[in-house]
C-alpha atoms as a PDB file:
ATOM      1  CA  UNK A   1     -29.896  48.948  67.140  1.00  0.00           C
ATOM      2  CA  UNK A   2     -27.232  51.423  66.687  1.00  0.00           C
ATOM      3  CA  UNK A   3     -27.543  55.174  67.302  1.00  0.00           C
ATOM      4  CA  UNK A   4     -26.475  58.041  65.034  1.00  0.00           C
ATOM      5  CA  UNK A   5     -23.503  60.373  65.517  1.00  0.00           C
ATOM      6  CA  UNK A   6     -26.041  62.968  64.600  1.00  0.00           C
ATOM      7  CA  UNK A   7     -28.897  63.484  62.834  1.00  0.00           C
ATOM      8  CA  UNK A   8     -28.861  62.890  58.708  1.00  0.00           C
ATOM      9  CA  UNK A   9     -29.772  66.352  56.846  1.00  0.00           C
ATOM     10  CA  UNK A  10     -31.137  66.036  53.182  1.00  0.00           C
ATOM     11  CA  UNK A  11     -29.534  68.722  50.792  1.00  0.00           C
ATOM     12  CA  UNK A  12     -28.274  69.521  47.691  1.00  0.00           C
ATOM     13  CA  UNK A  13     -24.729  71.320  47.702  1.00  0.00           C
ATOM     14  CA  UNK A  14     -21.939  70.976  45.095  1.00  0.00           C
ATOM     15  CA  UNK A  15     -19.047  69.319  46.136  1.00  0.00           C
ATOM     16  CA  UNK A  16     -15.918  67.957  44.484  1.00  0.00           C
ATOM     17  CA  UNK A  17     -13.675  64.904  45.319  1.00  0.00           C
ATOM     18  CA  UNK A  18     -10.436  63.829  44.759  1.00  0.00           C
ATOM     19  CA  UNK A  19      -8.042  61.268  45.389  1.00  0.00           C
ATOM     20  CA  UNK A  20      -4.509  61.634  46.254  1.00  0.00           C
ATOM     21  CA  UNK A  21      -3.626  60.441  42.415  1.00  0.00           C
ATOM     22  CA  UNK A  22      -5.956  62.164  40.474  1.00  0.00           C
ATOM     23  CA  UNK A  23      -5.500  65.150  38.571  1.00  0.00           C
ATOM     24  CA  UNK A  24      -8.167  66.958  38.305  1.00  0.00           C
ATOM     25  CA  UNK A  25     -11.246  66.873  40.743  1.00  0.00           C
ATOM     26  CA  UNK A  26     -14.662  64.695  40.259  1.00  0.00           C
ATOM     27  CA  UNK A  27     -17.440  66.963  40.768  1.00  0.00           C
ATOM     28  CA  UNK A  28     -20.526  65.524  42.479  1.00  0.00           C
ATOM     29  CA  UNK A  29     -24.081  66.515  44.724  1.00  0.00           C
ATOM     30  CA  UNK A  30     -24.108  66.195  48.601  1.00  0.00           C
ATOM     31  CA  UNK A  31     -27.190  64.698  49.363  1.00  0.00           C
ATOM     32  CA  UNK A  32     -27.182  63.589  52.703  1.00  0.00           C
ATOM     33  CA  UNK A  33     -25.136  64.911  55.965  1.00  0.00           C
ATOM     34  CA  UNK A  34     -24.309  64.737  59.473  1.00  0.00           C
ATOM     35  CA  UNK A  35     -21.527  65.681  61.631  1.00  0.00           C
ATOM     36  CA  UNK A  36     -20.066  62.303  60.524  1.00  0.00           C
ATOM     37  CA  UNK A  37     -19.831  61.865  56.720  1.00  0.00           C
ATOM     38  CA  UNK A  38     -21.995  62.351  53.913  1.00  0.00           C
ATOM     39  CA  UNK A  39     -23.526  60.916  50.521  1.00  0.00           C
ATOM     40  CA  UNK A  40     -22.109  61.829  47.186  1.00  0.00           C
ATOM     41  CA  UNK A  41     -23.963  61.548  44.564  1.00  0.00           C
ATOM     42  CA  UNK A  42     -21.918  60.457  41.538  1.00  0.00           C
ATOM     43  CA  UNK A  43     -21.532  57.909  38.617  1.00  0.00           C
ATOM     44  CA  UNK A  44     -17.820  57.810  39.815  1.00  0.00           C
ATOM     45  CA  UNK A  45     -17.904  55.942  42.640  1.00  0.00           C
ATOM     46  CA  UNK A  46     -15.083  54.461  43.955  1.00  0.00           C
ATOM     47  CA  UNK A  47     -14.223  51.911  46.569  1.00  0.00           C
ATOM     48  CA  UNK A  48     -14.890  51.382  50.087  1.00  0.00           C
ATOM     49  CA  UNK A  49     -11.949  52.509  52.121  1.00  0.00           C
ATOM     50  CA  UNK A  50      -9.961  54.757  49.620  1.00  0.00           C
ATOM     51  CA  UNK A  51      -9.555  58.044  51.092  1.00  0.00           C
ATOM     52  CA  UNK A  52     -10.034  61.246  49.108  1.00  0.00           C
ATOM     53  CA  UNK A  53     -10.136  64.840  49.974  1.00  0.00           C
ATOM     54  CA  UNK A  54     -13.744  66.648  49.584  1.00  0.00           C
ATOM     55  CA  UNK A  55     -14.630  70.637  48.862  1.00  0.00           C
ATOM     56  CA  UNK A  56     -18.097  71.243  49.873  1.00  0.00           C
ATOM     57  CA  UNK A  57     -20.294  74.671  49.850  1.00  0.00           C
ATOM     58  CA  UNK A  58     -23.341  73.996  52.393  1.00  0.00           C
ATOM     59  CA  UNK A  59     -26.417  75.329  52.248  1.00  0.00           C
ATOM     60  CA  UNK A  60     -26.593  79.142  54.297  1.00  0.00           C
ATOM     61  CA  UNK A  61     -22.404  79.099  54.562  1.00  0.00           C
ATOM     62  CA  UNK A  62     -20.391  81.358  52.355  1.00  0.00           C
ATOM     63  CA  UNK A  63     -17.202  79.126  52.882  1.00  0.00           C
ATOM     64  CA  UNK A  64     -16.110  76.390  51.217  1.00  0.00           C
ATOM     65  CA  UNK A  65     -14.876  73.217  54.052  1.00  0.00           C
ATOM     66  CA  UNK A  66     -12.265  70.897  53.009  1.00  0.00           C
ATOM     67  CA  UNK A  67     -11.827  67.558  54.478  1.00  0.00           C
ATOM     68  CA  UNK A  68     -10.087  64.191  54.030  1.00  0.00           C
ATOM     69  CA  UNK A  69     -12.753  61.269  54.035  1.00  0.00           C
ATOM     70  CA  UNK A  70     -13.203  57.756  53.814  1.00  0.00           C
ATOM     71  CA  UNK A  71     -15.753  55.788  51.422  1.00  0.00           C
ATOM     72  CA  UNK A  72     -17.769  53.466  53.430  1.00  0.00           C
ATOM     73  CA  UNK A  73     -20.209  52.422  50.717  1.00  0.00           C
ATOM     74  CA  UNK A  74     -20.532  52.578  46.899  1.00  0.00           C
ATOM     75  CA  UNK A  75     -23.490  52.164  44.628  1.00  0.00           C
ATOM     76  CA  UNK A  76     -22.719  52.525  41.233  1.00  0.00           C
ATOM     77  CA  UNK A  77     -25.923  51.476  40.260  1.00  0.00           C
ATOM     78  CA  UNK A  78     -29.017  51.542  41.902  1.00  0.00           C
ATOM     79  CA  UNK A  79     -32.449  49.927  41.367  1.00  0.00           C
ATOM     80  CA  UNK A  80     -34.937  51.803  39.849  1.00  0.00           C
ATOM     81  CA  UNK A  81     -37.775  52.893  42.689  1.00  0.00           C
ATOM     82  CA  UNK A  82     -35.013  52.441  45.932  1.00  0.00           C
ATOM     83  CA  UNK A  83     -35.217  56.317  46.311  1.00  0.00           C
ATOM     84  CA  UNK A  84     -31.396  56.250  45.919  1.00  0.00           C
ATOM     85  CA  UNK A  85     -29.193  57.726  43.319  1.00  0.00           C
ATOM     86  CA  UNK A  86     -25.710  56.331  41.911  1.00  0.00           C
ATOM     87  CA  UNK A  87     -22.636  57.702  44.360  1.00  0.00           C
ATOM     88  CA  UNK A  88     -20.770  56.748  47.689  1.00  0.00           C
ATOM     89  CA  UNK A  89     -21.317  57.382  51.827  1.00  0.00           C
ATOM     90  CA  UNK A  90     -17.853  58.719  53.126  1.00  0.00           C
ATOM     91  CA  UNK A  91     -16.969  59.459  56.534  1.00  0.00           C
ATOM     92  CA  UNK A  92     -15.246  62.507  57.484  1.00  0.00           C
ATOM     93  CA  UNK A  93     -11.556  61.711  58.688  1.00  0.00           C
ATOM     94  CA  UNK A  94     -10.477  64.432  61.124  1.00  0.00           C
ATOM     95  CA  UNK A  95     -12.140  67.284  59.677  1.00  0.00           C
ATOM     96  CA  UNK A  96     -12.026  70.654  60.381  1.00  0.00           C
ATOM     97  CA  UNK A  97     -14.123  72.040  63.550  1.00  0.00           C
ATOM     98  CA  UNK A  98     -15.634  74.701  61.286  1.00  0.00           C
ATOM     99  CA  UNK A  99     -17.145  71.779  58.973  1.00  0.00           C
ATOM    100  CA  UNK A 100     -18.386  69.855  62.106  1.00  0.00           C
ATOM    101  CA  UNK A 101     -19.937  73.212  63.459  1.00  0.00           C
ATOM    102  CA  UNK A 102     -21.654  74.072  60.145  1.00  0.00           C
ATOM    103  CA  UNK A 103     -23.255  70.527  59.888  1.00  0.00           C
ATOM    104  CA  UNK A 104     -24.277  70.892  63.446  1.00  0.00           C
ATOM    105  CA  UNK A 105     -26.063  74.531  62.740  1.00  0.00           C
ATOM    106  CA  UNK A 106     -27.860  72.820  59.526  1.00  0.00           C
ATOM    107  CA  UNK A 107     -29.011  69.800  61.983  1.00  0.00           C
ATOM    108  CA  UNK A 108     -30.376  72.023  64.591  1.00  0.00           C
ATOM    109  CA  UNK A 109     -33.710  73.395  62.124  1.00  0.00           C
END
């Protein structure tokens, strides 16, 4: 049985996404985090391993973190009654130690 990072935090915070070829950013709900990655929810899900760079607002923080991430998993759809909503789990890809340290403070309550 493996052993979390850190513990997973339920909240909703905007974020927005990116990848390096897009435009204009994808907006989408943080759902889930911990000091490793996080759950997006969004209908535009994309697949597991492309990197993009997130902007997230947490709860209680008046800063906006940016960080590069990696999608792990995608569920475009999900079925009805699983509890989960459409999006993608990313994993944080050297982010910033003022992200990490925020996440930490939310997992301490």
């Amino acid at each position: 049985m493996s052993e979390r990072a850190s513990r997973r935090v339920r909240v909703l915070c905007p974020a927005h996404f990116r990848t390096e070829q897009a435009e204009q950013p994808s907006f989408a709900t943080v759902v889930v985090v911990n000091e490793r990655g996080l759950y997006l929810a969004t209908p535009q899900t994309l697949s597991p391993g492309r990197e993009i760079e997130i902007s997230v607002s947490l709860p209680g923080e008046s800063a906006t973190f940016r960080s590069k991430a990696r999608v792990v998993d995608a569920f475009p759809t999900t079925p009805v009654g699983s509890g989960r909503v459409p999006g993608m789990g990313c994993e944080f890809v050297q982010p910033p130690t003022e992200l990490v340290n925020a996440i930490h403070n939310l997992t301490q309550f």
